[in-house]
Protein backbone atom coordinates (compact mmCIF):
# COMPACT_ATOMS: atom_id res chain seq x y z
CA UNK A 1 -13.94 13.99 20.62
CA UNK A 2 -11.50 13.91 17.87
CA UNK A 3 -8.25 13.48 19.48
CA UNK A 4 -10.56 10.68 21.94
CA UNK A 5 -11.51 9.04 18.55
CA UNK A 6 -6.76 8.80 18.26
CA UNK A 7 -6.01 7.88 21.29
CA UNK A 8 -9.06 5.26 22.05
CA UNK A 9 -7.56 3.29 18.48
CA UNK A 10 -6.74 -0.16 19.46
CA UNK A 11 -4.13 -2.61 18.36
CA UNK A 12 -2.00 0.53 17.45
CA UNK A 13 0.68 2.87 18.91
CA UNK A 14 -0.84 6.63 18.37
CA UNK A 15 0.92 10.18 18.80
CA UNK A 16 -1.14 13.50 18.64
CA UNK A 17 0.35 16.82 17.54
CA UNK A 18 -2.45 19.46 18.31
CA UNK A 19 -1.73 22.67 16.57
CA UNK A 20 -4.29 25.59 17.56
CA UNK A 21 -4.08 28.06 14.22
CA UNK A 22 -4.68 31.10 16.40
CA UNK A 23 -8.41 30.24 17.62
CA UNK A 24 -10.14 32.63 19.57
CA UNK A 25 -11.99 30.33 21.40
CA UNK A 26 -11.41 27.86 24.64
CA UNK A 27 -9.25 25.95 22.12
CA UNK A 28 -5.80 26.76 24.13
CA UNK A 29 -7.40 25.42 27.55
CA UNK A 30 -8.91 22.09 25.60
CA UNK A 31 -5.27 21.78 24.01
CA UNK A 32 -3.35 22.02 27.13
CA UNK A 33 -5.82 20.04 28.87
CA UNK A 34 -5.64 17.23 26.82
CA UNK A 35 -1.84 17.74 26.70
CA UNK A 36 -1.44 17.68 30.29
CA UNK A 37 -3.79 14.05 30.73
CA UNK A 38 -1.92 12.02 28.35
CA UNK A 39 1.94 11.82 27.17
CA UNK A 40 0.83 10.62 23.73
CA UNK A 41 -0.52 14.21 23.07
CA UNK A 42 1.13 17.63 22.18
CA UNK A 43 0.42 21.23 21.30
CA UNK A 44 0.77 24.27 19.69
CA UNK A 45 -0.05 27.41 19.41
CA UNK A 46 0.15 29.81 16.73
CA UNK A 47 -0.03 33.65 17.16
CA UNK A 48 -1.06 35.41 14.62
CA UNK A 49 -2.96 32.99 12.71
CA UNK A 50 -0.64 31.39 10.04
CA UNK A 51 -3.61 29.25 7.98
CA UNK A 52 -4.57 26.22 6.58
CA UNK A 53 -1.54 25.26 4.71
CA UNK A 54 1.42 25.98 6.70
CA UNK A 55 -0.53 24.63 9.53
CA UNK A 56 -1.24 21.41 8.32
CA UNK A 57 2.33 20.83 6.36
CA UNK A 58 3.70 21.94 9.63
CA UNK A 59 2.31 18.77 11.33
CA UNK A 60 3.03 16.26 8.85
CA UNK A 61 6.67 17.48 7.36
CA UNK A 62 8.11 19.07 10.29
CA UNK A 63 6.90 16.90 13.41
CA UNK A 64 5.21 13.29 11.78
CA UNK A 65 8.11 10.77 12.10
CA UNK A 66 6.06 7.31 13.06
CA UNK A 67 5.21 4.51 10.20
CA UNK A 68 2.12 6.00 9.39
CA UNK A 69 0.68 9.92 9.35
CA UNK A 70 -3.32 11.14 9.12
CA UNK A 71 -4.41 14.38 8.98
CA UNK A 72 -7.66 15.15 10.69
CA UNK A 73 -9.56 18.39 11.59
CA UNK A 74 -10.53 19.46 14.77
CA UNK A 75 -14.55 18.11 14.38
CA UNK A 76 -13.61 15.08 12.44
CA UNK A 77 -13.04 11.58 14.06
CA UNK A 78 -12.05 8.38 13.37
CA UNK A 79 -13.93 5.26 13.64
CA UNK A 80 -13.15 2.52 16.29
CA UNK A 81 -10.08 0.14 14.79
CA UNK A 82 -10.08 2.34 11.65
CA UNK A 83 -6.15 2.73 12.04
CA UNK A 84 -5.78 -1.33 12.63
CA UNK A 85 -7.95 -2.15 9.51
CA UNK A 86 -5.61 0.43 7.60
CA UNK A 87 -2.02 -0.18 9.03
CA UNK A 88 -2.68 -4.17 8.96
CA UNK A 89 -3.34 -3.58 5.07
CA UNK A 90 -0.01 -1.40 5.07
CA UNK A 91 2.27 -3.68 6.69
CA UNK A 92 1.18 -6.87 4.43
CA UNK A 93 1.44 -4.84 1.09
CA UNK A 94 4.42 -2.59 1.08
CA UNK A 95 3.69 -1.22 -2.28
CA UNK A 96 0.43 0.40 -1.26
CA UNK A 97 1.32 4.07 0.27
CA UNK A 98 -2.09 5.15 0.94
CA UNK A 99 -5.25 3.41 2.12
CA UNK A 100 -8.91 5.38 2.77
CA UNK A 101 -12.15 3.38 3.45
CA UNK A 102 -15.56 4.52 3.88
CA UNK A 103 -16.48 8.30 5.13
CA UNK A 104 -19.88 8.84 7.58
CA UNK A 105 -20.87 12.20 7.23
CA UNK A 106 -22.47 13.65 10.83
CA UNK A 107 -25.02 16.45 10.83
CA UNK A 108 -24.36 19.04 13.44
CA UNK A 109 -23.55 17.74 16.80
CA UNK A 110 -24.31 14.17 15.82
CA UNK A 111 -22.24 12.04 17.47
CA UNK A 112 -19.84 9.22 15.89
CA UNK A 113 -21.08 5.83 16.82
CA UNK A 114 -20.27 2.29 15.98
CA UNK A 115 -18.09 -0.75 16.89
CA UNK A 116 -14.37 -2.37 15.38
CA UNK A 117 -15.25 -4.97 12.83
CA UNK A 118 -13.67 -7.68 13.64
CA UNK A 119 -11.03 -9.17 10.46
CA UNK A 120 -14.05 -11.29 9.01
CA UNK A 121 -16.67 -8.25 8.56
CA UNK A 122 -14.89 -6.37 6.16
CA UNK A 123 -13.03 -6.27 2.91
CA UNK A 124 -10.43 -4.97 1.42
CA UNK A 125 -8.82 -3.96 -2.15
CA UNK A 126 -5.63 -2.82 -3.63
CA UNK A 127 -5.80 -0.65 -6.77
CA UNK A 128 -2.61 0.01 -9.13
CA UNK A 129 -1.69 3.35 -8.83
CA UNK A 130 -2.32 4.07 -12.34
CA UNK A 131 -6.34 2.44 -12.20
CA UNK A 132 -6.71 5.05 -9.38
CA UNK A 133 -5.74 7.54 -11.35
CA UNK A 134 -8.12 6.41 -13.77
CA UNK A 135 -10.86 5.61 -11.29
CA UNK A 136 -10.74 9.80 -10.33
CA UNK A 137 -10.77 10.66 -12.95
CA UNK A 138 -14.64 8.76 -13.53
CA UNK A 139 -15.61 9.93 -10.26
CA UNK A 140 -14.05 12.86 -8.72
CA UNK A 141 -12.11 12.87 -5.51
CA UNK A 142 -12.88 8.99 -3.87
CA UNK A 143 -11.06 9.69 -0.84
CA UNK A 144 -12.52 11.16 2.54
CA UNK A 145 -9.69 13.14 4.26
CA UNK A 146 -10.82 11.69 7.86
CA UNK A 147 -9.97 8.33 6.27
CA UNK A 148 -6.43 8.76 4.41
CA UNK A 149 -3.96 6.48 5.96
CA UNK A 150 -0.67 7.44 4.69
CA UNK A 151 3.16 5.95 4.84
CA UNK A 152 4.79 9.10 5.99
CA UNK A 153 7.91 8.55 3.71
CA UNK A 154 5.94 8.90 1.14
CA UNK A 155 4.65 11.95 2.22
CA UNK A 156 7.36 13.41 3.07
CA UNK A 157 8.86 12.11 -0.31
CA UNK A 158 5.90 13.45 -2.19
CA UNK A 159 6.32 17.23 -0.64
CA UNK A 160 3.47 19.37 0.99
CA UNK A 161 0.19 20.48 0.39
CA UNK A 162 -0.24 23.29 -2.42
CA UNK A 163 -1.85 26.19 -1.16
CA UNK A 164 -2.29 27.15 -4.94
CA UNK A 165 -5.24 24.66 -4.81
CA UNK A 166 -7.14 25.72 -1.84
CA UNK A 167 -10.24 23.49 -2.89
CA UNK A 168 -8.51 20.17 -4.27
CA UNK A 169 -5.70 19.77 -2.47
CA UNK A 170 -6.16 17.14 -0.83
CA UNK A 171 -7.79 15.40 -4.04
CA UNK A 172 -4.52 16.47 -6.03
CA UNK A 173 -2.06 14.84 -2.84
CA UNK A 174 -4.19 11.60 -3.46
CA UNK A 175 -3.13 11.52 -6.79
CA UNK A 176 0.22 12.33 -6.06
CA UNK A 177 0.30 9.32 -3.96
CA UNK A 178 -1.07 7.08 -6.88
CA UNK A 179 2.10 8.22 -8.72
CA UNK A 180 4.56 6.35 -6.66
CA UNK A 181 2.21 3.47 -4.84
CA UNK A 182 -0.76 1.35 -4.64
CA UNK A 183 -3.78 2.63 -3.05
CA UNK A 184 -6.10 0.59 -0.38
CA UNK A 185 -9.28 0.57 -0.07
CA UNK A 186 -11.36 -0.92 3.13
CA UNK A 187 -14.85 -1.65 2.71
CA UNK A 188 -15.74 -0.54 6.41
CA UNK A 189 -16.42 3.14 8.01
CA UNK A 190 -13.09 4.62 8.97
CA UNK A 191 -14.03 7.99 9.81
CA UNK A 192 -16.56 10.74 10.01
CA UNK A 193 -17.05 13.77 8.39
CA UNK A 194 -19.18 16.85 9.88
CA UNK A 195 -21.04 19.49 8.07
CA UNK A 196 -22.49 22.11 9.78
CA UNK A 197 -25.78 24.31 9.14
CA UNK A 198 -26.98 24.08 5.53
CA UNK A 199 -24.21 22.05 4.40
């Protein structure tokens, strides 16, 4: 469903890099599968696992290369158009490096739903890098991982993940990006989120 949620994106060219961390699952069979139906997709395999850090620095320092790089998780989507709405913001503001939009969270084995919004149904904003700063600083962490839309210079400019924050990370990479960019923001559902059991 996730990589579906990639490669089903319209108005955008998509590449998947799908690294297995060692699952013990049917996760090699899905991966190759999926690898085997369409060019656009790849895979890996580690043995032993090698966790959550140099996994996901892996994929976006040492194999991202396009305009644009997201990081999602293996039960995590992305809405329909949600990389359209984001790279159309990208390409007309070349000072913003990272855009996020709304986050659906889905309950167990809910399944994502909805349609693209067409140009006219949703909004969008630009925030200075240094009010975004500001604005997490009032709020805590603003940005949905499923939803972060980022230039992949930047990223790569920026440096990797810091496994020294295991819980913020991704809060303290947002940041990192408000350093050296604009942000954008689109008032629309970009991706979903799943918790599982009591969460």
């Amino acid at each position: 469903g996730c990589v579906e949620s990639v490669l089903s994106q319209h108005g955008v060219d998509v590449r998947v890099l799908i690294i297995d961390d060692g699952s013990p699952d049917d996760t090699p069979q899905i991966g190759r599968a999926l690898a085997a139906e369409d060019a656009r997709v790849a895979y890996r395999r580690h043995e032993p696992n090698q966790g959550f850090f140099p996994t996901i620095n892996e994929g976006l320092f040492d194999w991202a290369s396009a305009d644009y790089c997201l990081l999602l998780s293996a039960d995590d989507a992305l809405a329909p158009g949600a990389l359209a709405r984001a790279t159309t913001l990208m390409d007309a503001h070349p000072e913003v490096g990272l855009v996020y939009g709304l986050g659906m969270i889905l309950k167990g084995e809910t399944e994502p739903h909805g349609a693209p919004q067409a140009p006219g149904d949703y909004k969008t904003d630009i925030l200075p890098g240094a009010r975004f700063l500001e604005y997490c600083c009032e709020v805590g962490n603003p940005v949905p991982t499923p939803t972060a839309v980022l230039r992949t210079a930047l990223q790569h400019r920026i440096g990797r993940y810091n496994p020294d924050l295991p819980h913020t990370s991704d809060y303290e990479m947002w940041m990192r990006c408000a350093l050296h960019g604009d942000v954008g923001f689109v008032h629309a559902v970009q991706g979903y989120y799943r918790v599982h059991g009591a969460a």
